[in-house]
PDB file of N, CA and C in Angstrom:
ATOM      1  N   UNK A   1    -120.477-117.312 150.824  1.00  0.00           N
ATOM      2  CA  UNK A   1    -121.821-117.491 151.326  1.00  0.00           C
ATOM      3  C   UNK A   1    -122.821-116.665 150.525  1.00  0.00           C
ATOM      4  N   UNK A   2    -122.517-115.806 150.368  1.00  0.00           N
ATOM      5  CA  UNK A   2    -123.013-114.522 148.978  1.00  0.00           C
ATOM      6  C   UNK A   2    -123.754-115.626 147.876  1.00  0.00           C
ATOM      7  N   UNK A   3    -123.043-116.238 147.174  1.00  0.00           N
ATOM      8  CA  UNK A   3    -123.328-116.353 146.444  1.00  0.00           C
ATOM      9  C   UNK A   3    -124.646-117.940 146.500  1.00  0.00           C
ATOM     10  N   UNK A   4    -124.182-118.593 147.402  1.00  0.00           N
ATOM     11  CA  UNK A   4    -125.563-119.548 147.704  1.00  0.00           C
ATOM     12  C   UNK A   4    -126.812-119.032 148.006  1.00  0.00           C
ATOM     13  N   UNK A   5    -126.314-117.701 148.856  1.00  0.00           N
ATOM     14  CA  UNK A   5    -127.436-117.176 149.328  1.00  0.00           C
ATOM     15  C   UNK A   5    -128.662-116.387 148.553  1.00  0.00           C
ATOM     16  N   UNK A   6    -127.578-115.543 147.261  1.00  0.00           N
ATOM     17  CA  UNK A   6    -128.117-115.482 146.334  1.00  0.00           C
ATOM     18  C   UNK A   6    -129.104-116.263 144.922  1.00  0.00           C
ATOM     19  N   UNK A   7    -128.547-117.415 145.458  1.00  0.00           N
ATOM     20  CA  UNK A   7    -129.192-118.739 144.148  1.00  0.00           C
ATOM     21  C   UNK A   7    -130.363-118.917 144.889  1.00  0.00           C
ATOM     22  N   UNK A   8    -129.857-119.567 146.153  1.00  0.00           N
ATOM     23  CA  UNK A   8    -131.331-119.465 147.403  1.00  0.00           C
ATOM     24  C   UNK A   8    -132.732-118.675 147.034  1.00  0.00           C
ATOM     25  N   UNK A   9    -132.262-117.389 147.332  1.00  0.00           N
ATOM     26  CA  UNK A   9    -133.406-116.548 147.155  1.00  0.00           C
ATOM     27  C   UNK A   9    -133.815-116.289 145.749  1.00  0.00           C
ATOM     28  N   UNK A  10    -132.993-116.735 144.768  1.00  0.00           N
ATOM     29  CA  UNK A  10    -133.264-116.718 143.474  1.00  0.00           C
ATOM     30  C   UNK A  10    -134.453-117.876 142.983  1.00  0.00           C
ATOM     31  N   UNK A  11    -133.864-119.128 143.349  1.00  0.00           N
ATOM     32  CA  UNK A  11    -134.966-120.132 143.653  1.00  0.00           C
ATOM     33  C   UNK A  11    -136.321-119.670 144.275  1.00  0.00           C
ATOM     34  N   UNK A  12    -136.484-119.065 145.268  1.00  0.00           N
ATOM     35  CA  UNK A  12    -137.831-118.816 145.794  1.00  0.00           C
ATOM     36  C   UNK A  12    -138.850-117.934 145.677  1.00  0.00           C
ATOM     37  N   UNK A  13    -137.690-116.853 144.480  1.00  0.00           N
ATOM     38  CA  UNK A  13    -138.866-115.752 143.969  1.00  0.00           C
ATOM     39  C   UNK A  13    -140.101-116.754 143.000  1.00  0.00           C
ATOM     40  N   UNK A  14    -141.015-116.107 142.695  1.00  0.00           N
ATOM     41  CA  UNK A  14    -142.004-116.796 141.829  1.00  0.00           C
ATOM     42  C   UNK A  14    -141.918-116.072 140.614  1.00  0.00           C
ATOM     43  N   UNK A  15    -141.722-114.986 140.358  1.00  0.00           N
ATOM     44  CA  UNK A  15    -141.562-114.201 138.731  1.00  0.00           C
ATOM     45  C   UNK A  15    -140.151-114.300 138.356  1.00  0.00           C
ATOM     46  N   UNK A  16    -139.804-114.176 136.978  1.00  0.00           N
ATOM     47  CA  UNK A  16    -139.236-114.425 136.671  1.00  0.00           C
ATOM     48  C   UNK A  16    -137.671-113.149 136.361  1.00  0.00           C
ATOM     49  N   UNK A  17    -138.423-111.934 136.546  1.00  0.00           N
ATOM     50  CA  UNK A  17    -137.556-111.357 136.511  1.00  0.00           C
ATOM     51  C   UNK A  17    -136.937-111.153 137.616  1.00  0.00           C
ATOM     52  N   UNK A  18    -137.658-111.779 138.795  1.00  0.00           N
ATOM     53  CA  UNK A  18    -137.060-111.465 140.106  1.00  0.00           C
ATOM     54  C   UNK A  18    -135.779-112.360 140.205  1.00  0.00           C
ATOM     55  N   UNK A  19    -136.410-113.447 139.665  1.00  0.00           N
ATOM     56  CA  UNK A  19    -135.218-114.490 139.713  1.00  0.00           C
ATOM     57  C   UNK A  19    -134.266-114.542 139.078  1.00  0.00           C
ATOM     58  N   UNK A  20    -134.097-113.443 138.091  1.00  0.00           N
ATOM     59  CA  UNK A  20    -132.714-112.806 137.233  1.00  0.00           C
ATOM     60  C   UNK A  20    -132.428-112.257 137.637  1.00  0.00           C
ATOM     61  N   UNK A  21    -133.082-110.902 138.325  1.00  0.00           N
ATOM     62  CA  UNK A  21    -132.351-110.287 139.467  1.00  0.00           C
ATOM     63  C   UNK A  21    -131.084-110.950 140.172  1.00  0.00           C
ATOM     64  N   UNK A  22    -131.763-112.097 141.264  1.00  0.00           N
ATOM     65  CA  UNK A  22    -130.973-112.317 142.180  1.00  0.00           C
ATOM     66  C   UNK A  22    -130.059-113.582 141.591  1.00  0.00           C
ATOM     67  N   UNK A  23    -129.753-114.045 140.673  1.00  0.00           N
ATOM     68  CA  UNK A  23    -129.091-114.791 139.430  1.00  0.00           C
ATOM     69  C   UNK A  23    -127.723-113.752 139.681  1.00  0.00           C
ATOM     70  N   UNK A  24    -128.017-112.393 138.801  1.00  0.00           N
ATOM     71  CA  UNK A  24    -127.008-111.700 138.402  1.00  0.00           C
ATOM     72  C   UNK A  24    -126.524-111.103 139.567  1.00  0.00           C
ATOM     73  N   UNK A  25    -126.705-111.068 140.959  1.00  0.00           N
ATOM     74  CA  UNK A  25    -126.397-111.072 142.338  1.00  0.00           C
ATOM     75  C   UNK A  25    -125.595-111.725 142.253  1.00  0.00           C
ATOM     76  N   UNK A  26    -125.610-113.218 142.407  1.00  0.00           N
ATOM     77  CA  UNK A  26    -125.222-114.320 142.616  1.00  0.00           C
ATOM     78  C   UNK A  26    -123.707-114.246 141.750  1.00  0.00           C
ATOM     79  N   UNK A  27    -124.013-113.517 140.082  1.00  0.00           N
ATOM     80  CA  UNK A  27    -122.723-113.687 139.340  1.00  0.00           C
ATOM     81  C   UNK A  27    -121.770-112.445 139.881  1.00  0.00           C
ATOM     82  N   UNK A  28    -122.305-111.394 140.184  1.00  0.00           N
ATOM     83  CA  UNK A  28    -121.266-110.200 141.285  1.00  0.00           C
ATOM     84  C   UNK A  28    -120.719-111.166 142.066  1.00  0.00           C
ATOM     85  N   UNK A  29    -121.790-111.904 142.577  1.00  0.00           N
ATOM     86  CA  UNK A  29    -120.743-112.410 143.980  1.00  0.00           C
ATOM     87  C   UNK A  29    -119.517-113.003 143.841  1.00  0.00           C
ATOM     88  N   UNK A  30    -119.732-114.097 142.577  1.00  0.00           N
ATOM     89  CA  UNK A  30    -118.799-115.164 141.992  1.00  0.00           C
ATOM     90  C   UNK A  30    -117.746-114.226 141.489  1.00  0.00           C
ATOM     91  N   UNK A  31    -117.830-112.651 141.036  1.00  0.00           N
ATOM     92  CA  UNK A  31    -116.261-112.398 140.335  1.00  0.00           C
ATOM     93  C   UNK A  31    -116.127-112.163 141.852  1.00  0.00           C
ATOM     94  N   UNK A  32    -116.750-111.947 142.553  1.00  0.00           N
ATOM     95  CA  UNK A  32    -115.946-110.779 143.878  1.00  0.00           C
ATOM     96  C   UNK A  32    -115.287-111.776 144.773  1.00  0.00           C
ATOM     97  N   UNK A  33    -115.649-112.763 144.341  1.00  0.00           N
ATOM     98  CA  UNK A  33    -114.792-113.979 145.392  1.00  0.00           C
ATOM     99  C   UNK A  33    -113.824-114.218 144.230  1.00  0.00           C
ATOM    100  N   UNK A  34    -113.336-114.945 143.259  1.00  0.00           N
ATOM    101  CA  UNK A  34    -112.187-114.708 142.010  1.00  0.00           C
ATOM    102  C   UNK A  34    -111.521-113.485 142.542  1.00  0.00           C
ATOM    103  N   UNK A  35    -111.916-112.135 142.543  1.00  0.00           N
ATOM    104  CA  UNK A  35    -111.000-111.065 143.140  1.00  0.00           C
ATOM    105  C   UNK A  35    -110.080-111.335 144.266  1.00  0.00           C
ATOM    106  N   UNK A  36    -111.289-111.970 145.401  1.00  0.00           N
ATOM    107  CA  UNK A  36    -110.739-112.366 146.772  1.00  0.00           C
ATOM    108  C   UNK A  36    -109.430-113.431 146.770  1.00  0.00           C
ATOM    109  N   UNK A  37    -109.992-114.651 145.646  1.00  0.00           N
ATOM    110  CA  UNK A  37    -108.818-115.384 145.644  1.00  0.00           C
ATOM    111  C   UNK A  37    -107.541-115.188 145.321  1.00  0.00           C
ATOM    112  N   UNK A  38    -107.654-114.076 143.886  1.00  0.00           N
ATOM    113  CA  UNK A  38    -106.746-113.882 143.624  1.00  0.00           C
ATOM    114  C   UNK A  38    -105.620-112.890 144.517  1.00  0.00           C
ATOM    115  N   UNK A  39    -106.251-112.120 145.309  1.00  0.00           N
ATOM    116  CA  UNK A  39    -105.582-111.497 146.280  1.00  0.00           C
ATOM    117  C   UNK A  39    -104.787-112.336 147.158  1.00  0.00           C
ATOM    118  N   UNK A  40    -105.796-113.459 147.572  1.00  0.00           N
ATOM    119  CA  UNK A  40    -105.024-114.527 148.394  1.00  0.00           C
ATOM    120  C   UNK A  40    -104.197-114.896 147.937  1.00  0.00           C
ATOM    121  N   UNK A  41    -104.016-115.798 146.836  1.00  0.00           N
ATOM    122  CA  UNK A  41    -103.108-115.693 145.822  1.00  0.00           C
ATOM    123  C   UNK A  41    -101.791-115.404 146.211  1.00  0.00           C
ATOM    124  N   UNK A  42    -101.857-113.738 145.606  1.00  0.00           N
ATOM    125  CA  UNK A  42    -100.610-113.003 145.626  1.00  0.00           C
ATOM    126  C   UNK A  42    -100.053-113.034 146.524  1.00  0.00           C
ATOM    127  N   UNK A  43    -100.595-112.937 148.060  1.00  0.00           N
ATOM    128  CA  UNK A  43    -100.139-112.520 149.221  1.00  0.00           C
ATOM    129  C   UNK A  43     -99.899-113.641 150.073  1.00  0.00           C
ATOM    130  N   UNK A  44    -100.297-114.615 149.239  1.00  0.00           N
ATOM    131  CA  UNK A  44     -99.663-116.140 150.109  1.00  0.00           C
ATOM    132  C   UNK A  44    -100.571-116.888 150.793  1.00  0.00           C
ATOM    133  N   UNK A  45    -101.943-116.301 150.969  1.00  0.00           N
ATOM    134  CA  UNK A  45    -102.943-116.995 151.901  1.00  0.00           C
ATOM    135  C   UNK A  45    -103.472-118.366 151.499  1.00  0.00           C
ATOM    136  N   UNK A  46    -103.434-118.281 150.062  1.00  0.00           N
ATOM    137  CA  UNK A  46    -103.271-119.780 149.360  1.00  0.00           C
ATOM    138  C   UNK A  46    -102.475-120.135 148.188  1.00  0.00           C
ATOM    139  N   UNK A  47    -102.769-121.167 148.101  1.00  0.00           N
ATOM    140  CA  UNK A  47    -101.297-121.086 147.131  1.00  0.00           C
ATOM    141  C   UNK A  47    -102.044-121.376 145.264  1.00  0.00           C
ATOM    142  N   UNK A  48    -101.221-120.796 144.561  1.00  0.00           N
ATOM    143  CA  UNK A  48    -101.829-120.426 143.128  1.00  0.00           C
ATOM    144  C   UNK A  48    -102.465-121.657 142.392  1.00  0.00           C
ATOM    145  N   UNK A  49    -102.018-122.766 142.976  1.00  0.00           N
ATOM    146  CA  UNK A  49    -102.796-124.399 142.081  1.00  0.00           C
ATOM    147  C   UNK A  49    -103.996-124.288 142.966  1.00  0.00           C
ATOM    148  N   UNK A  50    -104.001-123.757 143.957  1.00  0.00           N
ATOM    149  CA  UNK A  50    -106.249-124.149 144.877  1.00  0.00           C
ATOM    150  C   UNK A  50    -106.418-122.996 144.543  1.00  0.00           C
ATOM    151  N   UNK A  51    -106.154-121.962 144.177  1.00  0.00           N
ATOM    152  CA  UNK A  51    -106.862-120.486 143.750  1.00  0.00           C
ATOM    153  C   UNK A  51    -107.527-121.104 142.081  1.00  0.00           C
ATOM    154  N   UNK A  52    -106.378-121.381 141.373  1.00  0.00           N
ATOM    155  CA  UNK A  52    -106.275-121.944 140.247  1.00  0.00           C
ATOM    156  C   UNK A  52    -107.892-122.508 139.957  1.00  0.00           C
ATOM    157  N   UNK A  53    -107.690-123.938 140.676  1.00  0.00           N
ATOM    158  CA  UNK A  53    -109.113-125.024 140.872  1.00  0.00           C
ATOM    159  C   UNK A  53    -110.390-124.085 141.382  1.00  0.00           C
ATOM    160  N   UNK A  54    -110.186-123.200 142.467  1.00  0.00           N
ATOM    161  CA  UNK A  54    -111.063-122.981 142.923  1.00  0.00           C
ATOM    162  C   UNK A  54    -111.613-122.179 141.657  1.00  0.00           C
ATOM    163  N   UNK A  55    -111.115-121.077 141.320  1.00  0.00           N
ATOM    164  CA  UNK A  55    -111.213-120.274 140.235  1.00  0.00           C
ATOM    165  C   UNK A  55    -112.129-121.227 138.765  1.00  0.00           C
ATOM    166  N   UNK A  56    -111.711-121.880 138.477  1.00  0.00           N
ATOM    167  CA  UNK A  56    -111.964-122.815 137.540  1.00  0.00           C
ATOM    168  C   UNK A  56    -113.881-122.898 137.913  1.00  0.00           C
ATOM    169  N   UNK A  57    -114.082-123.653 138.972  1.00  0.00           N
ATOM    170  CA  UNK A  57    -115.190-123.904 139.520  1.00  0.00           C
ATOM    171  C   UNK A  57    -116.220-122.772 139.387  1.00  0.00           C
ATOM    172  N   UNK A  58    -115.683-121.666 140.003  1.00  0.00           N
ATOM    173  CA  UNK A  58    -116.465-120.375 140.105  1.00  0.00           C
ATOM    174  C   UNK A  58    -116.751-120.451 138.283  1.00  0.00           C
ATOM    175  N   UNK A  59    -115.860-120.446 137.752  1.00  0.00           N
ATOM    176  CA  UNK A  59    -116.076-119.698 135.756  1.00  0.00           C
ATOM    177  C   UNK A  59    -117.479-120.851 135.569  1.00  0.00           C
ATOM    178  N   UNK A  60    -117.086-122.187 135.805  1.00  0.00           N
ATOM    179  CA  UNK A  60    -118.184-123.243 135.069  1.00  0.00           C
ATOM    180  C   UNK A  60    -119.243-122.437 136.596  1.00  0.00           C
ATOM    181  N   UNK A  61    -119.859-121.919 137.344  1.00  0.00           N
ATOM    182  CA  UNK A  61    -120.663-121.734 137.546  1.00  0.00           C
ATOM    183  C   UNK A  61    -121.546-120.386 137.561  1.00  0.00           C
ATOM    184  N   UNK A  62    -120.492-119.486 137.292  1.00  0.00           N
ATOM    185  CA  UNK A  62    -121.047-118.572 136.630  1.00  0.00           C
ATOM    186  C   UNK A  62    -121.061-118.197 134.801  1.00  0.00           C
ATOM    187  N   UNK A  63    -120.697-119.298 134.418  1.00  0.00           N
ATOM    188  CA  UNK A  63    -121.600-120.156 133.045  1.00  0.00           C
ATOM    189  C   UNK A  63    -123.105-120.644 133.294  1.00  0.00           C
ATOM    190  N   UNK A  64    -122.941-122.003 134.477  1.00  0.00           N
ATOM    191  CA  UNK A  64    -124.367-122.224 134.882  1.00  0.00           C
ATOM    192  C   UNK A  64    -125.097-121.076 135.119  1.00  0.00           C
ATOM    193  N   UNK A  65    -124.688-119.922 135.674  1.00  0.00           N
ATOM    194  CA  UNK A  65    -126.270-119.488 135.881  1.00  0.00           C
ATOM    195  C   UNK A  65    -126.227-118.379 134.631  1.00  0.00           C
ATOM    196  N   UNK A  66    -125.602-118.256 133.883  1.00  0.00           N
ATOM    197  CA  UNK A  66    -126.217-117.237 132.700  1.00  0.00           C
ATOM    198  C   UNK A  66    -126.836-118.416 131.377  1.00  0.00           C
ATOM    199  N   UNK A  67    -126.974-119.713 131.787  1.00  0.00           N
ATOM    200  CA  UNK A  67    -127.469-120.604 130.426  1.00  0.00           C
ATOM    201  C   UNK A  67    -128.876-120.376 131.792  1.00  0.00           C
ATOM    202  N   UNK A  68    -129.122-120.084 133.083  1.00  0.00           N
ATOM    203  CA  UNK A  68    -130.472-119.818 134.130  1.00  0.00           C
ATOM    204  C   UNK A  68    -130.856-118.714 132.946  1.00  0.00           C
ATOM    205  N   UNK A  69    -130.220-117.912 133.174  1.00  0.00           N
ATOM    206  CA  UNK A  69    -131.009-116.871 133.088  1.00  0.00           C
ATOM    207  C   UNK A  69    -131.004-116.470 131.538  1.00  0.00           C
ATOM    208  N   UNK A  70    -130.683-117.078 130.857  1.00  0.00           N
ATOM    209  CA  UNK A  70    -131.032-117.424 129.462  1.00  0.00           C
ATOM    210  C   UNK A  70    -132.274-118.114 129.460  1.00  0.00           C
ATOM    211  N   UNK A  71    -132.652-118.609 129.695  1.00  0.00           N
ATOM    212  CA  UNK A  71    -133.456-119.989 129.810  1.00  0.00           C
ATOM    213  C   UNK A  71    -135.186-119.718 130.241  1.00  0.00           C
ATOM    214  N   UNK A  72    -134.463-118.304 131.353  1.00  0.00           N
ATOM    215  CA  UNK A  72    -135.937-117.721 131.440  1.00  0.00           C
ATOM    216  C   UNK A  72    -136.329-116.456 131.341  1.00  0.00           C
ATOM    217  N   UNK A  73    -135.494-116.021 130.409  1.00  0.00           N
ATOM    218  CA  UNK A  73    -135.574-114.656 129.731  1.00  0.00           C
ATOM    219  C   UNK A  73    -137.059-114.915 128.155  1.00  0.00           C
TER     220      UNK A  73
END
């Protein structure tokens, strides 16, 4: 939820550095959930092919938002 919430409010700042700010929020959030999964992971809460996918997803979107915040640097 972190991390929508972060794009959210990233969207609604009006300057631009604000909105890199809460961008690079958004990319904390994305490893700290990768951490989370991978914990799950290990310990069985999911199993390593949906950590895998999920994982995958998170990388291409914390790609998307550093070509953001490229873009308005």
């Amino acid at each position: 939820m972190s991390i929508s919430a972060n794009i959210a409010e990233a969207y609604g700042r009006n300057h631009s550095l604000d909105k890199i700010k809460f961008y690079y929020y958004a990319r904390g959030s994305i490893t700290e959930t990768q951490s989370h999964l991978e914990y799950g992971s290990r310990v069985g809460y999911i199993n390593q092919t949906d950590s895998e996918k999920l994982s995958y997803i998170l990388d291409k979107l914390y790609n998307d938002l550093n070509k953001i915040v490229q873009s308005l640097k």
